[in-house]
Protein backbone atom coordinates (compact mmCIF):
# COMPACT_ATOMS: atom_id res chain seq x y z
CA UNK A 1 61.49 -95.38 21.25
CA UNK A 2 62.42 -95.66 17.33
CA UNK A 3 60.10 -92.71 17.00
CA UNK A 4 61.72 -90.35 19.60
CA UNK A 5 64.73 -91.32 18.23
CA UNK A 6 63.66 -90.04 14.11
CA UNK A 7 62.30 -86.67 15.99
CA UNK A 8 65.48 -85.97 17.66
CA UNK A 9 67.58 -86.98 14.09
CA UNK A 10 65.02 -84.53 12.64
CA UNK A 11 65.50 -81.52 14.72
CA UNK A 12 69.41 -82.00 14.57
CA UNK A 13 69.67 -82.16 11.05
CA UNK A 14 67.21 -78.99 11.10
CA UNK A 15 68.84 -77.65 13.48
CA UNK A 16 72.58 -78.53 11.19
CA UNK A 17 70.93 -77.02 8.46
CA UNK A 18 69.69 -73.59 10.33
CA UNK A 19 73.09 -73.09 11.26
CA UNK A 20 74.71 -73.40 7.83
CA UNK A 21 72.46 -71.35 6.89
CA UNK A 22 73.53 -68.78 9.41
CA UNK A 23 76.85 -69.24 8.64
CA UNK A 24 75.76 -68.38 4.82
CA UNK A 25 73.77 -65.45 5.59
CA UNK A 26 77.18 -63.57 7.98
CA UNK A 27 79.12 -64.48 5.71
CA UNK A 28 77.34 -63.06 3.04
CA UNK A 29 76.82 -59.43 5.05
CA UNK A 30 80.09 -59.19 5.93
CA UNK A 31 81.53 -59.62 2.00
CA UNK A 32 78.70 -56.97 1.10
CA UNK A 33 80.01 -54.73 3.48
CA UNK A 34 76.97 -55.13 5.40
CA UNK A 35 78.62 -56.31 8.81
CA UNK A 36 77.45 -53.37 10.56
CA UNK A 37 74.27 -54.64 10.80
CA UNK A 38 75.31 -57.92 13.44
CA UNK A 39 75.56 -59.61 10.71
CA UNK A 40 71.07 -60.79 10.59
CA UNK A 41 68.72 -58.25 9.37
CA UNK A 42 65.25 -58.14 11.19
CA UNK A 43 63.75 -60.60 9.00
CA UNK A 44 66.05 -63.71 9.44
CA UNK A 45 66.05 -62.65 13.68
CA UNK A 46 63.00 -63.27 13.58
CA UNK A 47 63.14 -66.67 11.07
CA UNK A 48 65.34 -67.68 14.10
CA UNK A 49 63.41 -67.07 16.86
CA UNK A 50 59.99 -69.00 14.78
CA UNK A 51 62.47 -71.08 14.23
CA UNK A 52 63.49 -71.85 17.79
CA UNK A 53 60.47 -71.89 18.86
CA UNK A 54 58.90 -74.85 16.83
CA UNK A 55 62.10 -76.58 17.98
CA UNK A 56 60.49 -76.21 21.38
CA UNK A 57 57.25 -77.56 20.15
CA UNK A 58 58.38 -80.70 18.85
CA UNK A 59 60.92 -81.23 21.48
CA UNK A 60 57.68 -81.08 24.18
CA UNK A 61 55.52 -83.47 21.30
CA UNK A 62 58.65 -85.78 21.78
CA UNK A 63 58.71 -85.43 25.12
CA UNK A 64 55.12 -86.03 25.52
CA UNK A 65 54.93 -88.99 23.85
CA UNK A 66 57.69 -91.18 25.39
CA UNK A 67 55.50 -90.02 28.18
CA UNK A 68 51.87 -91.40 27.13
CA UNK A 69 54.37 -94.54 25.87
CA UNK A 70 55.90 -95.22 29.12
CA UNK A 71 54.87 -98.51 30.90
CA UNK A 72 52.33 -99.31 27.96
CA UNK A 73 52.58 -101.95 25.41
CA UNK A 74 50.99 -102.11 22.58
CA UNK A 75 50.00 -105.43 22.15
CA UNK A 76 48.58 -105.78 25.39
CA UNK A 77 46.13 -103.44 25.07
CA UNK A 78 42.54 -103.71 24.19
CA UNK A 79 41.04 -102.44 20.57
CA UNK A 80 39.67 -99.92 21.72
CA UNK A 81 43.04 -98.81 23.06
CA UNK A 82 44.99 -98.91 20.73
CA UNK A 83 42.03 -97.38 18.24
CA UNK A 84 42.38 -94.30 20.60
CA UNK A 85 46.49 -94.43 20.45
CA UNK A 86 46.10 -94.84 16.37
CA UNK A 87 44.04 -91.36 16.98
CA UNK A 88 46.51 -89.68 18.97
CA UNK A 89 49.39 -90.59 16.69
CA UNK A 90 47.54 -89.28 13.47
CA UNK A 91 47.12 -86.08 15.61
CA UNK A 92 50.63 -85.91 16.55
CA UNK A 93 51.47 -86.61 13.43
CA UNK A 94 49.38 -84.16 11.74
CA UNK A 95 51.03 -81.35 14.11
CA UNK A 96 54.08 -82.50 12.89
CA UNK A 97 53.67 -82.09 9.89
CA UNK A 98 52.70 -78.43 10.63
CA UNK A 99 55.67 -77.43 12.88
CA UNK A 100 57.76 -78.83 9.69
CA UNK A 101 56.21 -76.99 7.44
CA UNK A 102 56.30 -74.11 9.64
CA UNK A 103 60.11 -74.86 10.29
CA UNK A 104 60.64 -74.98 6.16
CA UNK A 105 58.88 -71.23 5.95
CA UNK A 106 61.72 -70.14 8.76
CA UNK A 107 64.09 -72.10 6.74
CA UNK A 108 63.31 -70.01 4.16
CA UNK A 109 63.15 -67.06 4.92
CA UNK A 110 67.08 -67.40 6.48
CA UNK A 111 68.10 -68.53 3.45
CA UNK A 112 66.90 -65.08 1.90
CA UNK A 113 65.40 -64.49 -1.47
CA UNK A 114 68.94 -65.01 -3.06
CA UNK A 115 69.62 -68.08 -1.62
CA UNK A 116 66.41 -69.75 -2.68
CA UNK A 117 66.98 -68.53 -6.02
CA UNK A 118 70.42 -70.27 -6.51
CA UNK A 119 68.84 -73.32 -4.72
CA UNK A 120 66.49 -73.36 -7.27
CA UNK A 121 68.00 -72.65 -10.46
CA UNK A 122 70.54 -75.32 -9.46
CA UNK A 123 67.87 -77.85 -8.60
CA UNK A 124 65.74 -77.26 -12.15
CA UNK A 125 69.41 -77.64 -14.07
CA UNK A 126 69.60 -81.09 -14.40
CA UNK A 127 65.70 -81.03 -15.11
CA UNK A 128 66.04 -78.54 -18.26
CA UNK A 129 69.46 -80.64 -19.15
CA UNK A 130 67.60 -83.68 -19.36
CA UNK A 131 64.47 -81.83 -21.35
CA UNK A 132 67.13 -80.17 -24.13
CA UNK A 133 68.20 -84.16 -24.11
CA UNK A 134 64.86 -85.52 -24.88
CA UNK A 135 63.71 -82.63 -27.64
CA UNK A 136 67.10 -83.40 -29.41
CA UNK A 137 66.05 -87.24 -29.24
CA UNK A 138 62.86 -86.52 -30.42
CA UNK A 139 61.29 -87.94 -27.32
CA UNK A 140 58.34 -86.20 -27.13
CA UNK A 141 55.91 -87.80 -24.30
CA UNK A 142 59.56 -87.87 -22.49
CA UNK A 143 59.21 -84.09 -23.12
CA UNK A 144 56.27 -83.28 -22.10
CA UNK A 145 56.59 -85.62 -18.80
CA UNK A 146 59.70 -83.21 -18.11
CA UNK A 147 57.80 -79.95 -18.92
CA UNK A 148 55.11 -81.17 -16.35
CA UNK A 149 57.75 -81.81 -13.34
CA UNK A 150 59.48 -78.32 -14.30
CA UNK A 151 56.37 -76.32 -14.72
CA UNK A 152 55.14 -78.17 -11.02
CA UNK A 153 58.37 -77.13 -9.42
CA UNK A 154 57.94 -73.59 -10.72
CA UNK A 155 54.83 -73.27 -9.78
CA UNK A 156 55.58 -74.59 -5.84
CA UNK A 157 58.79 -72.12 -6.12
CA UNK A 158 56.73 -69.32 -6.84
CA UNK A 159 54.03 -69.96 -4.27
CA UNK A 160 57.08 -69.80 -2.11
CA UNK A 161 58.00 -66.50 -3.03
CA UNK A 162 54.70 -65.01 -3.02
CA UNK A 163 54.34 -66.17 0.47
CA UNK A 164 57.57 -64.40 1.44
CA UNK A 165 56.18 -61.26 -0.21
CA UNK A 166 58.78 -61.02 -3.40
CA UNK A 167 56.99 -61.35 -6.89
CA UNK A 168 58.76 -63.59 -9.83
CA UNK A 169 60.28 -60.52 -11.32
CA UNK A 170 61.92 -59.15 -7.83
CA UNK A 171 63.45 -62.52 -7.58
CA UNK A 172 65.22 -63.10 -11.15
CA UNK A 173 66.57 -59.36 -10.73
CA UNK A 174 68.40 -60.68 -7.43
CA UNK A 175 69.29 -63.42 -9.88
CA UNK A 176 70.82 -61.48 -12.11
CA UNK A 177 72.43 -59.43 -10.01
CA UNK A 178 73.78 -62.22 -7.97
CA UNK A 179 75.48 -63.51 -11.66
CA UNK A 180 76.93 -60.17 -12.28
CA UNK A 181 78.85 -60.33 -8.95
């Protein structure tokens, strides 16, 4: 029950999150003059619809297992039982982690290679804040610890980019731009 209950909590706050981002992304035609277009450009249609549709996925893997659950107890059951259940949740749980990760790409690619890029320069702020602390301290294995997070961070933002199809250099142009505006 406690786990249906974290899915559902999980797909609305997904789901919350989708539609702020929609919100973001009209908005953002419609200041740019770009409200012709309905507002969504091919691209974030279709982050919607892969995005609806692993909605439906783990709504069924929800669905299905209050099913498998119903009527069954866990501590009644033999070893090998719940050995097999153990199983079936790391399964589920692996899918999970897929449709997530899947929802995250959709997530994404609403959100638009400007958006990401002012999510992440906001995120790594505080980080390079804290490293221009340290240096001036003369902190240096404080330093370097910082240098490591911030150079892992960059490194996961730009495998995010590349897998959206932008390079590093496409992306701090829209940067720019988005400053000059």
């Amino acid at each position: 029950m406690k786990r249906s209950t974290i899915i559902a909590a999980s797909v609305l706050l997904t789901m919350t999150v989708a539609w702020a981002a929609f919100g973001q992304a009209q908005g953002g035609g419609a200041r740019r003059g770009g409200g012709g277009r309905g507002g969504f450009g091919e691209a974030q249609q279709k982050a919607m619809a892969d995005l609806q549709e692993q909605m439906g996925k783990l709504k069924t893997m929800a669905d299905q297992a209050t099913k498998a659950m119903e009527g069954r107890n866990f501590q009644d059951m033999s070893d090998e039982e719940r050995t097999k259940m153990r199983e079936e949740m790391t399964k589920r749980n692996e899918e999970q982690q897929k449709i997530f990760a899947a929802m995250q790409s959709a997530m994404d690619r609403l959100k638009g290679a400007r958006g990401m890029m002012t999510e992440h320069t906001a995120a790594m702020k505080p980080l390079e804040d804290l490293l221009a602390t340290a240096k001036k301290e003369n902190a240096k294995e404080t330093a370097a610890q910082i240098e490591k997070i911030i150079a892992e961070r960059n490194k996961q933002f730009e495998e995010k980019v590349t897998a959206m199809g932008y390079t590093m250099e496409q992306m701090q142009r829209m940067g720019q731009r988005r400053g000059q505006q």
